[in-house]
Structures are given as structure tokens and as C-alpha cells.
C-alpha atoms as a PDB file:
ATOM      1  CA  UNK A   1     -11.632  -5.237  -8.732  1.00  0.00           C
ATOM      2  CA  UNK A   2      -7.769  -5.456 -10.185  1.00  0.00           C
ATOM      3  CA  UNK A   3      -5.940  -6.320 -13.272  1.00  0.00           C
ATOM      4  CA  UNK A   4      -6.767  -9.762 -14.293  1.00  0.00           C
ATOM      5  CA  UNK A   5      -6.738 -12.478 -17.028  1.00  0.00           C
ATOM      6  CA  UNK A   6      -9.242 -14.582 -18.347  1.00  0.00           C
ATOM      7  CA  UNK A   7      -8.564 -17.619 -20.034  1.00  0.00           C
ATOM      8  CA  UNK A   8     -10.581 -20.695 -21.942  1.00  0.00           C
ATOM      9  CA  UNK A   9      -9.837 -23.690 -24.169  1.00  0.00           C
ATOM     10  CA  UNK A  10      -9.263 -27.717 -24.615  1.00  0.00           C
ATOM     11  CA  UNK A  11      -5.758 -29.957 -24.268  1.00  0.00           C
ATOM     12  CA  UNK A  12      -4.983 -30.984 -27.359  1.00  0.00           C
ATOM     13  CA  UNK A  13      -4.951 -34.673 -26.270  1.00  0.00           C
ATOM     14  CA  UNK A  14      -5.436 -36.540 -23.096  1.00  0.00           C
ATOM     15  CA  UNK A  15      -2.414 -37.882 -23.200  1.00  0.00           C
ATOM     16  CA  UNK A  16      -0.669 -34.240 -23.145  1.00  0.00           C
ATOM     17  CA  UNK A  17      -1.674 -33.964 -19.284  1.00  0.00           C
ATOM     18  CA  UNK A  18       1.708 -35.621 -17.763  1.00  0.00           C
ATOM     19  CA  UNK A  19       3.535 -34.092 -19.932  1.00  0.00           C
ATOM     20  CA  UNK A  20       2.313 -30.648 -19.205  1.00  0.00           C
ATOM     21  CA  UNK A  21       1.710 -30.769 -15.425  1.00  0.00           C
ATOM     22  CA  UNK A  22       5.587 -31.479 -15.271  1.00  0.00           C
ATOM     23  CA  UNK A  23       6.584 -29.050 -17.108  1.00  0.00           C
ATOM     24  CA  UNK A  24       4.404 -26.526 -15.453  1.00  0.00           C
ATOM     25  CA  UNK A  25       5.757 -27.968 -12.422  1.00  0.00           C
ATOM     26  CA  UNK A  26       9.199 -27.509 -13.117  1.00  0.00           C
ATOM     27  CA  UNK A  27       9.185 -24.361 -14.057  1.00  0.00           C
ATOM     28  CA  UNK A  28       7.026 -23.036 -10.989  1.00  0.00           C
ATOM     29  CA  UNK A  29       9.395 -24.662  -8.760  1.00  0.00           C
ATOM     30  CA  UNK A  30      12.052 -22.557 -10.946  1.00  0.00           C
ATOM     31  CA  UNK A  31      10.577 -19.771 -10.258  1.00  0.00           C
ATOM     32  CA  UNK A  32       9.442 -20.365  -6.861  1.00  0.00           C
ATOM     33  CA  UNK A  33       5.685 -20.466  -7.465  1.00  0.00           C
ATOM     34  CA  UNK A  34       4.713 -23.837  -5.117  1.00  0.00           C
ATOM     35  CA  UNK A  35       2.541 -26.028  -7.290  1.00  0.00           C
ATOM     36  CA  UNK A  36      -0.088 -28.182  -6.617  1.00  0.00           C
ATOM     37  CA  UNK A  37      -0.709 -30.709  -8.844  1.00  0.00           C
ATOM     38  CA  UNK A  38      -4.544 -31.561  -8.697  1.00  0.00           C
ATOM     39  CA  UNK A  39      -5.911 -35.258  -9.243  1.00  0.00           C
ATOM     40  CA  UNK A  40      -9.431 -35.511  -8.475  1.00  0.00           C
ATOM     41  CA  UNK A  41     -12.190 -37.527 -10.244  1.00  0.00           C
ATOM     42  CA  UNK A  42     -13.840 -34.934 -12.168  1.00  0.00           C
ATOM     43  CA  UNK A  43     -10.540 -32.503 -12.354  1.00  0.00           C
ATOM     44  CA  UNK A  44      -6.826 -33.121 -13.219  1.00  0.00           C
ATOM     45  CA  UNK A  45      -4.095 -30.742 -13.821  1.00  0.00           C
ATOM     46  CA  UNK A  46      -1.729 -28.273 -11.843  1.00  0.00           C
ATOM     47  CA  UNK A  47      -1.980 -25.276  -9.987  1.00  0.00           C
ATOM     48  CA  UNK A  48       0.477 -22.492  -9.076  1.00  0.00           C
ATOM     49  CA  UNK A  49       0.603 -18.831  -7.948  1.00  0.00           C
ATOM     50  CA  UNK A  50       3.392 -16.163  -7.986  1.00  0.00           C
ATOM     51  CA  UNK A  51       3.291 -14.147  -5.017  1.00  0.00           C
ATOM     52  CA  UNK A  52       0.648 -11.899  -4.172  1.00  0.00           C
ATOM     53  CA  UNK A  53      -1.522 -13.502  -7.090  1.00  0.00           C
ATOM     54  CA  UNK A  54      -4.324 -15.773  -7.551  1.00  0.00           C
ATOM     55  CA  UNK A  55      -3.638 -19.330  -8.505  1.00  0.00           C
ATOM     56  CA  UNK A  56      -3.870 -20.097 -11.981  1.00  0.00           C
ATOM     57  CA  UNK A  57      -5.398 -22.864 -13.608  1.00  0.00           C
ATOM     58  CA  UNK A  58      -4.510 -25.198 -15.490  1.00  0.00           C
ATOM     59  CA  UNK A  59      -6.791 -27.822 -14.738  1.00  0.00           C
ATOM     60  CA  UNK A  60      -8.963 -30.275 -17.224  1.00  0.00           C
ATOM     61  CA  UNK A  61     -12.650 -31.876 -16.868  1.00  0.00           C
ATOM     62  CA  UNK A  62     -13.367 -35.129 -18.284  1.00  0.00           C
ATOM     63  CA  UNK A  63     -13.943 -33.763 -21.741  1.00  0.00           C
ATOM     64  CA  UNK A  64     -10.517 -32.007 -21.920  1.00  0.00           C
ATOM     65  CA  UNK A  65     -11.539 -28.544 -21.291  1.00  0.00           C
ATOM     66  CA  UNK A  66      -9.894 -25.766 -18.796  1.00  0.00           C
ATOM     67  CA  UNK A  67     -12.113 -25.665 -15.976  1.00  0.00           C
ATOM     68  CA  UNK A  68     -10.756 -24.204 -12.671  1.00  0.00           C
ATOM     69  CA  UNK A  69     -12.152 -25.245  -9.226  1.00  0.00           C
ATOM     70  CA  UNK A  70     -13.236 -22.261  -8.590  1.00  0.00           C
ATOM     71  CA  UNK A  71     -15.484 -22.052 -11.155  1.00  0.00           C
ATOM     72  CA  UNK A  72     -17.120 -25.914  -9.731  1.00  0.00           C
ATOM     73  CA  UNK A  73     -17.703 -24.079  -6.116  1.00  0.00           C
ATOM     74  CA  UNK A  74     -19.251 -21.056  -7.784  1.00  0.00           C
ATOM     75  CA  UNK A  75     -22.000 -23.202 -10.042  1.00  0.00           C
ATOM     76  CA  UNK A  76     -22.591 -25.274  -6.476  1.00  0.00           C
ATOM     77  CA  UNK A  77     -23.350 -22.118  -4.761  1.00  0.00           C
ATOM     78  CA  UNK A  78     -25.535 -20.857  -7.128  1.00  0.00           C
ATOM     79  CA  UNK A  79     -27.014 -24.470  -8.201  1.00  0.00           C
ATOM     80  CA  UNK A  80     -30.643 -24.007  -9.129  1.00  0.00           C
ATOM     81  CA  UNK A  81     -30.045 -20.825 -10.490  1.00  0.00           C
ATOM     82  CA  UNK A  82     -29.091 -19.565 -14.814  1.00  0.00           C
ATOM     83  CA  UNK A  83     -25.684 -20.105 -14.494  1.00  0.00           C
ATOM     84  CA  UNK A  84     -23.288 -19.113 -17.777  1.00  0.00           C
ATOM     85  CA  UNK A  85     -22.314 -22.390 -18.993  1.00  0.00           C
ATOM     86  CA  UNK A  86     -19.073 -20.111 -21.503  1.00  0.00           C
ATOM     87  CA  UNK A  87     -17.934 -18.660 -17.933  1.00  0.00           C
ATOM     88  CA  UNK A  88     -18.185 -21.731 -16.126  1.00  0.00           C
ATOM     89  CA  UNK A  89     -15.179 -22.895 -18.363  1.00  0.00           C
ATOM     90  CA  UNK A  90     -13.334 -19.427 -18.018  1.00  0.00           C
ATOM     91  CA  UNK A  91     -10.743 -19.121 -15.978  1.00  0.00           C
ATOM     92  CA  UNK A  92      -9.593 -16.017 -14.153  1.00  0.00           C
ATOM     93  CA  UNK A  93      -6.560 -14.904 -12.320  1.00  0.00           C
ATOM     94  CA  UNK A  94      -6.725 -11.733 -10.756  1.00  0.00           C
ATOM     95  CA  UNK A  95      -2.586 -10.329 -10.871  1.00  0.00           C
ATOM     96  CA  UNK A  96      -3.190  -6.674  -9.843  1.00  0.00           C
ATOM     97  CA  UNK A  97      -1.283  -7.673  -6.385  1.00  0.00           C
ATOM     98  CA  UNK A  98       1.789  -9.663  -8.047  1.00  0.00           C
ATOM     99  CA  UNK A  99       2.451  -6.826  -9.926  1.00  0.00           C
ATOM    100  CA  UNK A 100       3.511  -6.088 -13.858  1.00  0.00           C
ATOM    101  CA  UNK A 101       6.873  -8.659 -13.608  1.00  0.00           C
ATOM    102  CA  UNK A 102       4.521 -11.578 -12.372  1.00  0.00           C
ATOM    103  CA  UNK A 103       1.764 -10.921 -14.995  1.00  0.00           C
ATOM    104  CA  UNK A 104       4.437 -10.582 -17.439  1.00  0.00           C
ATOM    105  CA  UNK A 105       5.859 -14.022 -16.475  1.00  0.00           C
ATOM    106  CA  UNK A 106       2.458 -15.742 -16.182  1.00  0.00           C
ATOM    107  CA  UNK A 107       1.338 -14.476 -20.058  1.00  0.00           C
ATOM    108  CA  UNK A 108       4.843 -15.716 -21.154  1.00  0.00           C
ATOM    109  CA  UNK A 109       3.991 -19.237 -20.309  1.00  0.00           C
ATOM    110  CA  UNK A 110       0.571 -19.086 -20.958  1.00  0.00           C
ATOM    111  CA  UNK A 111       1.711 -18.065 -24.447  1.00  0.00           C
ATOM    112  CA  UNK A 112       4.006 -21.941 -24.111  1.00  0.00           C
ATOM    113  CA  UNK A 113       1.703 -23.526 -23.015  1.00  0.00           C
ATOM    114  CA  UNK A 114      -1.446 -22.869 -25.019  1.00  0.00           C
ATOM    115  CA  UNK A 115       0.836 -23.175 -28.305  1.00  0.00           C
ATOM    116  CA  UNK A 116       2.513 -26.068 -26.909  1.00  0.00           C
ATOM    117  CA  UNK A 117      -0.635 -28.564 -25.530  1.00  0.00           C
ATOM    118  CA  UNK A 118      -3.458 -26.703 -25.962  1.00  0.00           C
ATOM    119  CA  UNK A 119      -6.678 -25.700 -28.610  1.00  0.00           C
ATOM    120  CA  UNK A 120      -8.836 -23.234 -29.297  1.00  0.00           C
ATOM    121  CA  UNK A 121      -7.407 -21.321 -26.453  1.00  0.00           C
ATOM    122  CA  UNK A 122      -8.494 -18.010 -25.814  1.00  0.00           C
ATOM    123  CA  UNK A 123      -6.977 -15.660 -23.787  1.00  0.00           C
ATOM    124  CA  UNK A 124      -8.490 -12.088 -22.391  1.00  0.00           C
ATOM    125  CA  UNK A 125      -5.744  -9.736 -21.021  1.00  0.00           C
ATOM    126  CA  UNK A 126      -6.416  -6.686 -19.060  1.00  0.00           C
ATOM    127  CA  UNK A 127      -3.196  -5.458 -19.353  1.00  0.00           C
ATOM    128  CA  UNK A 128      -3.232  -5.458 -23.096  1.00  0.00           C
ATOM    129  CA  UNK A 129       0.222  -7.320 -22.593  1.00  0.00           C
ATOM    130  CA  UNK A 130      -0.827 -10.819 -24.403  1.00  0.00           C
ATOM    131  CA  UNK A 131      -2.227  -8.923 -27.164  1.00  0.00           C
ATOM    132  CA  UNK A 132       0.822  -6.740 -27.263  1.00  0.00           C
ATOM    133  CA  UNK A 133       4.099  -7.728 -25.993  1.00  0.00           C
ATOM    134  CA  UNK A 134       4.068  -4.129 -25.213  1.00  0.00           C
ATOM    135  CA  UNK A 135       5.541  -3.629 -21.143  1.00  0.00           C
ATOM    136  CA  UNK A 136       4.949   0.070 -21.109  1.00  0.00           C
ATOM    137  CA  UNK A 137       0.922  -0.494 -21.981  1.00  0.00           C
ATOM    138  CA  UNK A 138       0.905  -2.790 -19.035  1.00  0.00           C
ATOM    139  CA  UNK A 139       2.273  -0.609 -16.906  1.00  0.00           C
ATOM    140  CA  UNK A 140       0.565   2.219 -17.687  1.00  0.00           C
ATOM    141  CA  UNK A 141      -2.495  -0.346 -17.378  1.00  0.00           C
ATOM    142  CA  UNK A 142      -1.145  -1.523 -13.916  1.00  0.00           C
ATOM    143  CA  UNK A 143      -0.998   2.354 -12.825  1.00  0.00           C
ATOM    144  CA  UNK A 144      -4.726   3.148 -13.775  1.00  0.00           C
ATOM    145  CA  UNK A 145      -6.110   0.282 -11.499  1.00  0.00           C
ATOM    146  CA  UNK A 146      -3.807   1.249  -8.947  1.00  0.00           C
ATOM    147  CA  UNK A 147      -5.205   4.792  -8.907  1.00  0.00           C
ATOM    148  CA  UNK A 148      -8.729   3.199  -9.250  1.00  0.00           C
ATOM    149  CA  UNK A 149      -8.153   0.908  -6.057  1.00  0.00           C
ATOM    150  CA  UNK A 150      -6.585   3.872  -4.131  1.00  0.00           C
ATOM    151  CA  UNK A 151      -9.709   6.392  -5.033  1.00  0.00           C
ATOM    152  CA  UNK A 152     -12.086   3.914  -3.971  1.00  0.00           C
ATOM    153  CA  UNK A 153     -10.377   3.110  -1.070  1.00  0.00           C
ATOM    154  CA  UNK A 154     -10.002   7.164   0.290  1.00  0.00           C
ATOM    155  CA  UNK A 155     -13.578   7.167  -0.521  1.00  0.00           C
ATOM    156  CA  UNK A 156     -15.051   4.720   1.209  1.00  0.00           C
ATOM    157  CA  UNK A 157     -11.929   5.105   4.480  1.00  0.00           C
ATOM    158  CA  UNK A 158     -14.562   6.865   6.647  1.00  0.00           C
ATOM    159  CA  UNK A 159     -17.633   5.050   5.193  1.00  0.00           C
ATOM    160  CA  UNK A 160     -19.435   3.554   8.537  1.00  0.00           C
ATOM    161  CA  UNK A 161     -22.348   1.095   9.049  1.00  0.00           C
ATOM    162  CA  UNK A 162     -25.793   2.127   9.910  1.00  0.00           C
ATOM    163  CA  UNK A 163     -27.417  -0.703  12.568  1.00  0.00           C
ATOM    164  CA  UNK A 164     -30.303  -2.794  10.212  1.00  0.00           C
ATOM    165  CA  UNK A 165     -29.070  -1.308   7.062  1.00  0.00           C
ATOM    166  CA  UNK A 166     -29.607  -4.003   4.089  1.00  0.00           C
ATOM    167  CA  UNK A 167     -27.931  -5.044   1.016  1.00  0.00           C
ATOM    168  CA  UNK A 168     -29.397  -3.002  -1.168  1.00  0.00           C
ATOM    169  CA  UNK A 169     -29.216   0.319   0.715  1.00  0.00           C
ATOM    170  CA  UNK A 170     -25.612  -0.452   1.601  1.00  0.00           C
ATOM    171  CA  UNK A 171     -25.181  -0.745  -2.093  1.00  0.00           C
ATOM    172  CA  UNK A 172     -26.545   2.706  -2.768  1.00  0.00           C
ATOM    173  CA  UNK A 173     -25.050   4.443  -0.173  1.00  0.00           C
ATOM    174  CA  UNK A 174     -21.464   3.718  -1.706  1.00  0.00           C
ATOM    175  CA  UNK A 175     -22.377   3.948  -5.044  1.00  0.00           C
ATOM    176  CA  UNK A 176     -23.419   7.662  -4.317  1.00  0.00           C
ATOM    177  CA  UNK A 177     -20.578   8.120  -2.308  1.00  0.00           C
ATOM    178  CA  UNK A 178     -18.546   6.842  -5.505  1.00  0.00           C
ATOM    179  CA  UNK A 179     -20.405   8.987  -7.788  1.00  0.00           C
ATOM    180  CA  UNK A 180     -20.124  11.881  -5.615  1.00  0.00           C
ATOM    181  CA  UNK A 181     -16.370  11.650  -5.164  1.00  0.00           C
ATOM    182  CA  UNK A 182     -16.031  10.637  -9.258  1.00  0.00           C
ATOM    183  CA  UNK A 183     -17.730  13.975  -9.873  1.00  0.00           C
ATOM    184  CA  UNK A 184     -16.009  16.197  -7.585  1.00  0.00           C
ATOM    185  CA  UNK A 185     -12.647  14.689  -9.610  1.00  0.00           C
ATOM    186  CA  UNK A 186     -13.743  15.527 -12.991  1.00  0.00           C
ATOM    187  CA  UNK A 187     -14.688  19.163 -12.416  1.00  0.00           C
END
């Protein structure tokens, strides 16, 4: 759980990828995000994180698409099973820990980039700031998951283990406890 982004589309042209990845790399190392430029068989691009986020993508298969690693060692995990082929090539960046200046920074150049070297890019803000430009909605965005991380974490701050408990009964423990506490708030 926490604020994130999720992001999909092609580069324009293979021959865009240089270009981009030192760009990208210049202006991480501007802004002190270390990148790391990836050059594997299957995946080329460059990586970077502002503090306290996830590392966002932007990293190409073969075929020119966005595909993050991430996404590879999910689908080997769960190889053999129905795995979404549209989320395998969406990316996600979870920012709730960077904070609103970060997120604001990362949509800024996601905003360069995609106009700059990419297609058919699309972009899925939980902060509402891509599709706004508005900072006060993704504060006030930042704020509610905030207080939704803090009231789940009171809840659950004297939830103990039972010895042999399983999965599923763990799962429906908290998710009374959770309803319980929900309901006690809205009264």
C-alpha cells in the first residue's frame, strides 16, 4: 500500500535508447538519484530512484516496449500460472515514501520523456498530479494515504501471532480487525 504510478508504452525507435539513457542519466546524477544503466540480453535501458522511492523504469524488451525487471521476476515466480500479459508490461513505482516533491519531479520527466522518445505511453497517477498539474490535489492525495498507512498501522501495533495459524486465518483475523477499527471510525 502507498501512493504510486503506473506506467506503459513503446520507444519510438531503437535507435532513441542512447540518446535517452544519457539524458536520463544526466539528469539523475543532477539531481542526485544514482542511476543504473541496465544492458542485459533481453532488457536495456536505465534505472534511477529518488530517495525513499522505488526505482523507476525505464527499461526496453526486444520489441521496444517498457518492461521493468521486476515485472520478469514476478512472471518467473508465478511461471505456470494465468499471468496478465497488459501488467506484465506495466510499470510501477511506489513514491508514497519520497514524498510529494519527488513524485512531483519524477511525473515532470516522465512527462519529457514520454513526449520526447516515447509512444503510446500511458501513464496512471495516484496522485492525480500527471493528470492535473495540480500540487495541492497531490498533497491532499499524499495526506489520505498517510492517514491510511498510520490507521492500519495503530491497528494492527498489538496484533500478535497465534502458533500454527495459516494464511488464510491470518488473513481474516486482520481483515476483521480492520473492519472492526474502520467501523468504530465512522460512527
Amino acid at each position: 500500500m502507498g501512493l504510486s504510478i503506473h506506467y506503459s508504452g513503446f520507444l519510438r525507435d531503437k535507435k532513441l535508447l542512447g540518446p535517452l539513457i544519457e539524458e536520463v542519466r544526466e539528469i539523475s546524477e543532477t539531481l542526485d538519484w544514482t542511476p543504473h544503466i541496465i544492458d542485459d540480453k533481453g532488457l536495456k535501458g536505465i534505472a534511477f530512484a529518488p530517495e525513499g522511492s522505488e526505482p523507476i523504469f525505464l527499461t526496453f524488451d526486444h520489441n521496444n516496449q517498457l518492461l521493468s525487471p521486476m515485472n520478469i521476476l514476478v512472471k518467473e515466480i508465478y511461471d505456470g500460472v494465468r499471468f496478465d500479459k497488459e501488467l506484465m508490461f506495466t510499470t510501477s513505482v511506489k513514491t508514497q515514501f519520497a514524498g510529494p516533491d519527488a513524485h512531483v519531479a519524477i511525473i515532470k520527466l516522465l512527462k519529457h520523456i514520454s513526449a520526447k522518445y516515447l509512444e503510446s505511453f500511458i501513464l496512471s497517477d495516484e496522485g492525480n498530479y500527471w493528470e492535473t498539474g495540480d500540487e495541492k490535489i497531490l498533497y491532499a492525495q499524499f495526506k489520505k494515504y498517510e492517514e491510511a498507512l498510520n490507521f492500519v498501522q495503530k491497528s494492527l501495533q498489538d496484533f500478535t501471532a497465534v502458533p500454527g495459524e495459516t494464511a488464510s486465518s491470518l488473513a481474516e483475523r486482520i481483515e476483521k480487525i480492520l473492519k472492526g477499527k474502520f467501523g468504530k471510525e465512522e460512527k
